[in-house]
Protein backbone atom coordinates (compact mmCIF):
# COMPACT_ATOMS: atom_id res chain seq x y z
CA UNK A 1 0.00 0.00 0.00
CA UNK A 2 2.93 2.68 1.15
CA UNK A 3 4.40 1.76 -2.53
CA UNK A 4 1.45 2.87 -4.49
CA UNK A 5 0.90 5.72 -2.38
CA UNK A 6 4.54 6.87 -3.11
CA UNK A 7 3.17 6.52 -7.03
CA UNK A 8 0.23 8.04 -6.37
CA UNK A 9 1.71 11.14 -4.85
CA UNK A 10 4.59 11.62 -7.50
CA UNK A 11 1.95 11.97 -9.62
CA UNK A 12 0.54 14.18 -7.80
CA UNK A 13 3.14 16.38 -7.14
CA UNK A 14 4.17 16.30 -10.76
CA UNK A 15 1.12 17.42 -11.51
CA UNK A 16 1.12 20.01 -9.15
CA UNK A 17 4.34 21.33 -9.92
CA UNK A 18 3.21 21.75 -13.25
CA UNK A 19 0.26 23.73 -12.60
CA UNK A 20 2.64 25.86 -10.67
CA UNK A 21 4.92 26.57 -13.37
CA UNK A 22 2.48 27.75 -15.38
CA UNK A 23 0.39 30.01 -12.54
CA UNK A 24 3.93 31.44 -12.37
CA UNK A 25 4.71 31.75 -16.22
């Protein structure tokens, strides 16, 4: 379970980091 969480929130994160790069840009 901790292993897909890990996934889960990488993917999150990316994602998040992306829509933070471009509220910034």
């Amino acid at each position: 379970a901790a292993a897909l969480d890990l996934e889960e929130l990488k993917k999150i994160s990316k994602q998040y980091a992306r829509e933070k790069e471009i509220a910034i840009d």
